[in-house]
N, C-alpha and C. Protein backbone atom coordinates (compact mmCIF):
# COMPACT_ATOMS: atom_id res chain seq x y z
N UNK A 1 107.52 106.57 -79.91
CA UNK A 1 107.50 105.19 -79.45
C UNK A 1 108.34 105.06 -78.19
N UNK A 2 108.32 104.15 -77.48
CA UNK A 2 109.13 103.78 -75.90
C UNK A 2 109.89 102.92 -76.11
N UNK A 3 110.88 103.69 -74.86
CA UNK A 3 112.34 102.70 -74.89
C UNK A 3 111.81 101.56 -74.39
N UNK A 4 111.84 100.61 -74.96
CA UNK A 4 112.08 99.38 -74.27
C UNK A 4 113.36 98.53 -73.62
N UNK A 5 113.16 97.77 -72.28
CA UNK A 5 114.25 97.00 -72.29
C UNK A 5 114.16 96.11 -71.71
N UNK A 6 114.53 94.51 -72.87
CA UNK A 6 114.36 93.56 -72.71
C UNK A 6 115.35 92.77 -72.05
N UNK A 7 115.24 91.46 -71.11
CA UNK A 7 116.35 91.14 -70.27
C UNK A 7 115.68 89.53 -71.15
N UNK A 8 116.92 88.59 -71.61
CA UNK A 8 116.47 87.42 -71.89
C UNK A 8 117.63 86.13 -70.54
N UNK A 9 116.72 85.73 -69.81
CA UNK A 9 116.88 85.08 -68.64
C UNK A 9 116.74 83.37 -69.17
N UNK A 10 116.70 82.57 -68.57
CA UNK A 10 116.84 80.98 -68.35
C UNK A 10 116.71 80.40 -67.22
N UNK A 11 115.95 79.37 -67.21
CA UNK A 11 115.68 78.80 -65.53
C UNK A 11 117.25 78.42 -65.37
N UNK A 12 117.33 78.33 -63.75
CA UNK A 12 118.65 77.58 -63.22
C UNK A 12 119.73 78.35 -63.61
N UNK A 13 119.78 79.38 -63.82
CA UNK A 13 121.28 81.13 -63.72
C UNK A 13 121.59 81.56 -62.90
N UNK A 14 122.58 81.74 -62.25
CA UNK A 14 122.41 82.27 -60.78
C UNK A 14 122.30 83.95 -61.24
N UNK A 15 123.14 84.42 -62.34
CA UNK A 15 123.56 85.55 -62.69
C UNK A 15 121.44 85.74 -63.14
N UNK A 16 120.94 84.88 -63.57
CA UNK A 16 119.47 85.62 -64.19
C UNK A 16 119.02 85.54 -62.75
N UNK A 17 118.89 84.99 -62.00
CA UNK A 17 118.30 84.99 -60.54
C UNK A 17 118.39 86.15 -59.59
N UNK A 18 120.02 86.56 -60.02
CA UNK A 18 120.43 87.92 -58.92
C UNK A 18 119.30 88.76 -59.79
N UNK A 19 119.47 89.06 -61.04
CA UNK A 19 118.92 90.24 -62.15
C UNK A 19 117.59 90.15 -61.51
N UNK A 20 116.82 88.92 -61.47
CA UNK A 20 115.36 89.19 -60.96
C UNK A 20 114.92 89.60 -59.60
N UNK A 21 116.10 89.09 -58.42
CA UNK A 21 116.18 89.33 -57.69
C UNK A 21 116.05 91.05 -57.22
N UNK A 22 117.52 91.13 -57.89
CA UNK A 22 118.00 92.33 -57.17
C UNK A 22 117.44 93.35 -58.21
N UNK A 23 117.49 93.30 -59.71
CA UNK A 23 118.08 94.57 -60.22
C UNK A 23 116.29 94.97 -60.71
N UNK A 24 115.42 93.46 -61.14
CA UNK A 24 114.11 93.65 -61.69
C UNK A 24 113.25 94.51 -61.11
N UNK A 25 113.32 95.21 -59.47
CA UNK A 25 111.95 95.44 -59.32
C UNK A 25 112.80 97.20 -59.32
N UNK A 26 113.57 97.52 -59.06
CA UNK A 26 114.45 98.85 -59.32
C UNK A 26 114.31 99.03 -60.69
N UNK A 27 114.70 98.32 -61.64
CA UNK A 27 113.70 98.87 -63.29
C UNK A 27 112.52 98.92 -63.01
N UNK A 28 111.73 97.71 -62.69
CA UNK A 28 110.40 98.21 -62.81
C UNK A 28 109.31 99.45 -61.96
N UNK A 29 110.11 100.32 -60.75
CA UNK A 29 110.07 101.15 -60.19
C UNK A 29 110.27 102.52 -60.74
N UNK A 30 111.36 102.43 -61.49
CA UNK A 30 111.91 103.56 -62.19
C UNK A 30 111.30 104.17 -63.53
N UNK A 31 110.29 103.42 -64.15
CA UNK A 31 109.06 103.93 -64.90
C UNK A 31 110.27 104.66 -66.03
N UNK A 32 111.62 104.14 -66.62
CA UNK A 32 112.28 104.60 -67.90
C UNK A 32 112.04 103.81 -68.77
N UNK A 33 111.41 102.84 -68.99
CA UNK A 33 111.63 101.87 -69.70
C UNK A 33 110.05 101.32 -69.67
N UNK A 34 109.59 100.52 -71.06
CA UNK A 34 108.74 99.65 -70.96
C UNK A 34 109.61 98.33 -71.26
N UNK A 35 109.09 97.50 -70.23
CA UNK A 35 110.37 96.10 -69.48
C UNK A 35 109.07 94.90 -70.05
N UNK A 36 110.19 94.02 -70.72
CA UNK A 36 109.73 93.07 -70.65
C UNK A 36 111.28 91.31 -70.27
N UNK A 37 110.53 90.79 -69.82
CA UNK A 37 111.61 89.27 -69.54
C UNK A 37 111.31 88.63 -70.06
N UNK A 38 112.01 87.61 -71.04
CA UNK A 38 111.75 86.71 -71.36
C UNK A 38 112.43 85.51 -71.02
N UNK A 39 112.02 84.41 -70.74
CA UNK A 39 112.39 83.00 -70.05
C UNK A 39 112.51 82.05 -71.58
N UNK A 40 113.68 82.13 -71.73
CA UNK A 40 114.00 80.83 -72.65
C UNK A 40 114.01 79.85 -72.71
N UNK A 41 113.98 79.21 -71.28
CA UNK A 41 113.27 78.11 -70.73
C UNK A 41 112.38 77.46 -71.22
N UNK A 42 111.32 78.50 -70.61
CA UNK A 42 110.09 78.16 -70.83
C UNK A 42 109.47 78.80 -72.30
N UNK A 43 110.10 78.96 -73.05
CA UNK A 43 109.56 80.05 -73.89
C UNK A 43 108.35 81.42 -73.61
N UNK A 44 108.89 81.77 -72.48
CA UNK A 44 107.07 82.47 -72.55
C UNK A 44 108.01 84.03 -71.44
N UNK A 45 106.83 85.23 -71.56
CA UNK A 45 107.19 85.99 -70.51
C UNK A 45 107.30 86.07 -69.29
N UNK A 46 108.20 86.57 -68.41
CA UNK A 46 107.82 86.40 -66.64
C UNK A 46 107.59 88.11 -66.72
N UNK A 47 107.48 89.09 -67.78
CA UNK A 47 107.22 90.30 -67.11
C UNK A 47 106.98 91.18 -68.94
N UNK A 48 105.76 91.62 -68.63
CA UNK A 48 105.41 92.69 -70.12
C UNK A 48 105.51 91.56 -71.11
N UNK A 49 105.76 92.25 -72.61
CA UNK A 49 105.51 91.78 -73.69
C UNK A 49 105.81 92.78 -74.78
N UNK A 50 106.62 91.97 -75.84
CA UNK A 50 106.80 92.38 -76.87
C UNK A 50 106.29 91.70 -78.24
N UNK A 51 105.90 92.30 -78.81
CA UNK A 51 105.19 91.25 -80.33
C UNK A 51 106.25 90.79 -80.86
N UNK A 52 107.41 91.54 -81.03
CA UNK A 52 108.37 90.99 -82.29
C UNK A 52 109.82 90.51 -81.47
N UNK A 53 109.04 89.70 -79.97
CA UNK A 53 110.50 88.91 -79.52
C UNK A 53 111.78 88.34 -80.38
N UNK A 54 111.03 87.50 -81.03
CA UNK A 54 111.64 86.69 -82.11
C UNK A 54 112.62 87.06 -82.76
N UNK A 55 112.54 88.29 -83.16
CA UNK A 55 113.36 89.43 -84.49
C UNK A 55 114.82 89.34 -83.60
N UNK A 56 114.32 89.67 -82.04
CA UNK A 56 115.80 89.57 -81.32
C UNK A 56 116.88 88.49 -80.82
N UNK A 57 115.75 87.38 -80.79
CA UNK A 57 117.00 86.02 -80.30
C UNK A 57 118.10 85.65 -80.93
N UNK A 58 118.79 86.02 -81.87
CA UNK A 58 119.82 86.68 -82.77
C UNK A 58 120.96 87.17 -81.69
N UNK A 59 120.17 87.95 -81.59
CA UNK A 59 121.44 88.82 -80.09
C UNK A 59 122.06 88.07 -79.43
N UNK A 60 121.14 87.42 -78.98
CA UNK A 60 121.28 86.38 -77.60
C UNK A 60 122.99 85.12 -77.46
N UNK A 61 123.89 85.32 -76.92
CA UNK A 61 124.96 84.61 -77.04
C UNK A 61 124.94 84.01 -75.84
N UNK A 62 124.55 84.42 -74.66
CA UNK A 62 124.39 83.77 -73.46
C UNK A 62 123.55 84.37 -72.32
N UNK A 63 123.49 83.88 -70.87
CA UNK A 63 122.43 84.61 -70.35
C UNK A 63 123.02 84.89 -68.84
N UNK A 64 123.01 86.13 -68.62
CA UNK A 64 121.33 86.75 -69.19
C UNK A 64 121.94 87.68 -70.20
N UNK A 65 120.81 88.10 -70.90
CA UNK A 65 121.20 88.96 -72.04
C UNK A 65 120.55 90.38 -71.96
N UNK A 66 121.09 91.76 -71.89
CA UNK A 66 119.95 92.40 -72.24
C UNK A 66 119.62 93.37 -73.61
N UNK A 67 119.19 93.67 -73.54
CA UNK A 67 118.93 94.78 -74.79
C UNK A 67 118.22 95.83 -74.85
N UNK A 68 118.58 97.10 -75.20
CA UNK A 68 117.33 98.30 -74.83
C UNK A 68 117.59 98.75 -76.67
N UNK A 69 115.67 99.00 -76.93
CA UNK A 69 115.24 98.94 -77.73
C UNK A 69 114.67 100.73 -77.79
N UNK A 70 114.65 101.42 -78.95
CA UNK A 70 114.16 102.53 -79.20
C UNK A 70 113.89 102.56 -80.44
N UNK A 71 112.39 102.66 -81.24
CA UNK A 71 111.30 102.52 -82.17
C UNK A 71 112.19 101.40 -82.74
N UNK A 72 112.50 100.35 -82.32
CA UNK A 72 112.55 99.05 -83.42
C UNK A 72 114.17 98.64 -83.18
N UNK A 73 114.95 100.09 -82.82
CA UNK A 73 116.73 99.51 -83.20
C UNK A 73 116.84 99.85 -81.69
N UNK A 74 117.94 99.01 -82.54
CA UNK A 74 118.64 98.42 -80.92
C UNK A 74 120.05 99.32 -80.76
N UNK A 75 119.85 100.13 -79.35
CA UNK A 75 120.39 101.25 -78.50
C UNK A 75 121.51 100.46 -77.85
N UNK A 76 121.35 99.31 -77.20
CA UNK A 76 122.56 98.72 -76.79
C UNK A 76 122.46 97.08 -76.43
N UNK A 77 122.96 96.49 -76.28
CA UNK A 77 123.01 95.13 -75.83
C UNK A 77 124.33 94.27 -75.16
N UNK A 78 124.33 94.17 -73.60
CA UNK A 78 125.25 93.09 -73.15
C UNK A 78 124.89 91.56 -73.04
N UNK A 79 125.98 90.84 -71.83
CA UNK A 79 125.70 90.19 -71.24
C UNK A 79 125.90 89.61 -69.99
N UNK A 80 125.63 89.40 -69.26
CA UNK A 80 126.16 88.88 -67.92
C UNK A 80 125.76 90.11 -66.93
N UNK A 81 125.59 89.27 -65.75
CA UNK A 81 124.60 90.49 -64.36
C UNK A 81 125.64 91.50 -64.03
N UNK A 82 126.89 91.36 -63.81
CA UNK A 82 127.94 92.10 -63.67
C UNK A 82 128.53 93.39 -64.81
N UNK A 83 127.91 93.21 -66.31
CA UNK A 83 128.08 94.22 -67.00
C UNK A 83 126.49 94.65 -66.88
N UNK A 84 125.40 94.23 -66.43
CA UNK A 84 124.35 94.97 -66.14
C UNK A 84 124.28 96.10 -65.29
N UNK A 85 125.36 95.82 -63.96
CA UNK A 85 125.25 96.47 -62.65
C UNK A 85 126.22 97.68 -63.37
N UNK A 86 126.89 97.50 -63.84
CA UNK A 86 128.20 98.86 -64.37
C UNK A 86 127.21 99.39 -64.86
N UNK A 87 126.39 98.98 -66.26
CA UNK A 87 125.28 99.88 -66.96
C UNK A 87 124.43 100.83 -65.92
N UNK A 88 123.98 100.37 -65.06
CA UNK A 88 123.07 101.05 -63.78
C UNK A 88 123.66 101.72 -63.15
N UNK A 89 124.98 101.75 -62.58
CA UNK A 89 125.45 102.95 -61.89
C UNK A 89 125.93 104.05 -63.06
N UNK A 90 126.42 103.41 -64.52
CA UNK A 90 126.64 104.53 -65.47
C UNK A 90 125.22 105.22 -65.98
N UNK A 91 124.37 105.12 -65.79
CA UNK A 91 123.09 105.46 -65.73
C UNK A 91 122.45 106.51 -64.62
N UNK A 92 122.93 105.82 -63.66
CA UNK A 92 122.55 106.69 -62.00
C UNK A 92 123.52 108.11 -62.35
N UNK A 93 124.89 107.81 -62.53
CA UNK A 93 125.72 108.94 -63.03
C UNK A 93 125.58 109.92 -63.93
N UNK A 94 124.82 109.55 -65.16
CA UNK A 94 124.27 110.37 -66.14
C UNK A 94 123.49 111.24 -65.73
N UNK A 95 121.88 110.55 -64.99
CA UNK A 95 120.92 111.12 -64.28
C UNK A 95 121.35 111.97 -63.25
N UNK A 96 122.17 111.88 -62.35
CA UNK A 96 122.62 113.22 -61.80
C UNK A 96 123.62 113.96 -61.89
N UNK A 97 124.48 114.15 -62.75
CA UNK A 97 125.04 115.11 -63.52
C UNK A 97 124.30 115.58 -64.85
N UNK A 98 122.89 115.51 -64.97
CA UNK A 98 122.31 116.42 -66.22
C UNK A 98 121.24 116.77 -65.65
């Protein structure tokens, strides 16, 4: 099954705005992940899809939120664009030292 990783966003965030901005199309480039967004807003997706959203809004304490998913459990989960960006360079770091 595929890692997934879900970002849960809200209209009017500046912190979900940079994420879509800046960090969304660099995941969706990087082909590690099947990505989906969800807008709490609006209830609905701005990117992919997951059947069992629901199971996760639990997590959710504020936004943006993310979560990476592997066959069903959950691998990790923050919050805020600023512990996103640490995750991505500790990531970039992994990938080239292995």
């Amino acid at each position: 099954m595929s890692t997934f990783f879900i970002a849960f966003v809200i209209n009017y965030c500046a912190y979900c705005d940079r994420f879509k901005e800046e960090a969304l199309p660099g995941i969706l480039a990087s082909n590690d992940y099947e990505i989906a967004v969800w807008n709490a807003s609006e209830s609905k997706f701005l990117h992919g899809a997951i059947s069992d959203i629901h199971s996760y809004k639990h997590l959710v304490r504020g936004y943006p939120t993310f979560i990476i998913l592997k066959n069903g459990e959950v691998l990790d989960t923050w919050e805020g664009f600023e512990e996103y960006q640490f995750w991505v360079e500790y990531n970039r770091h992994l990938k080239e030292n292995n």
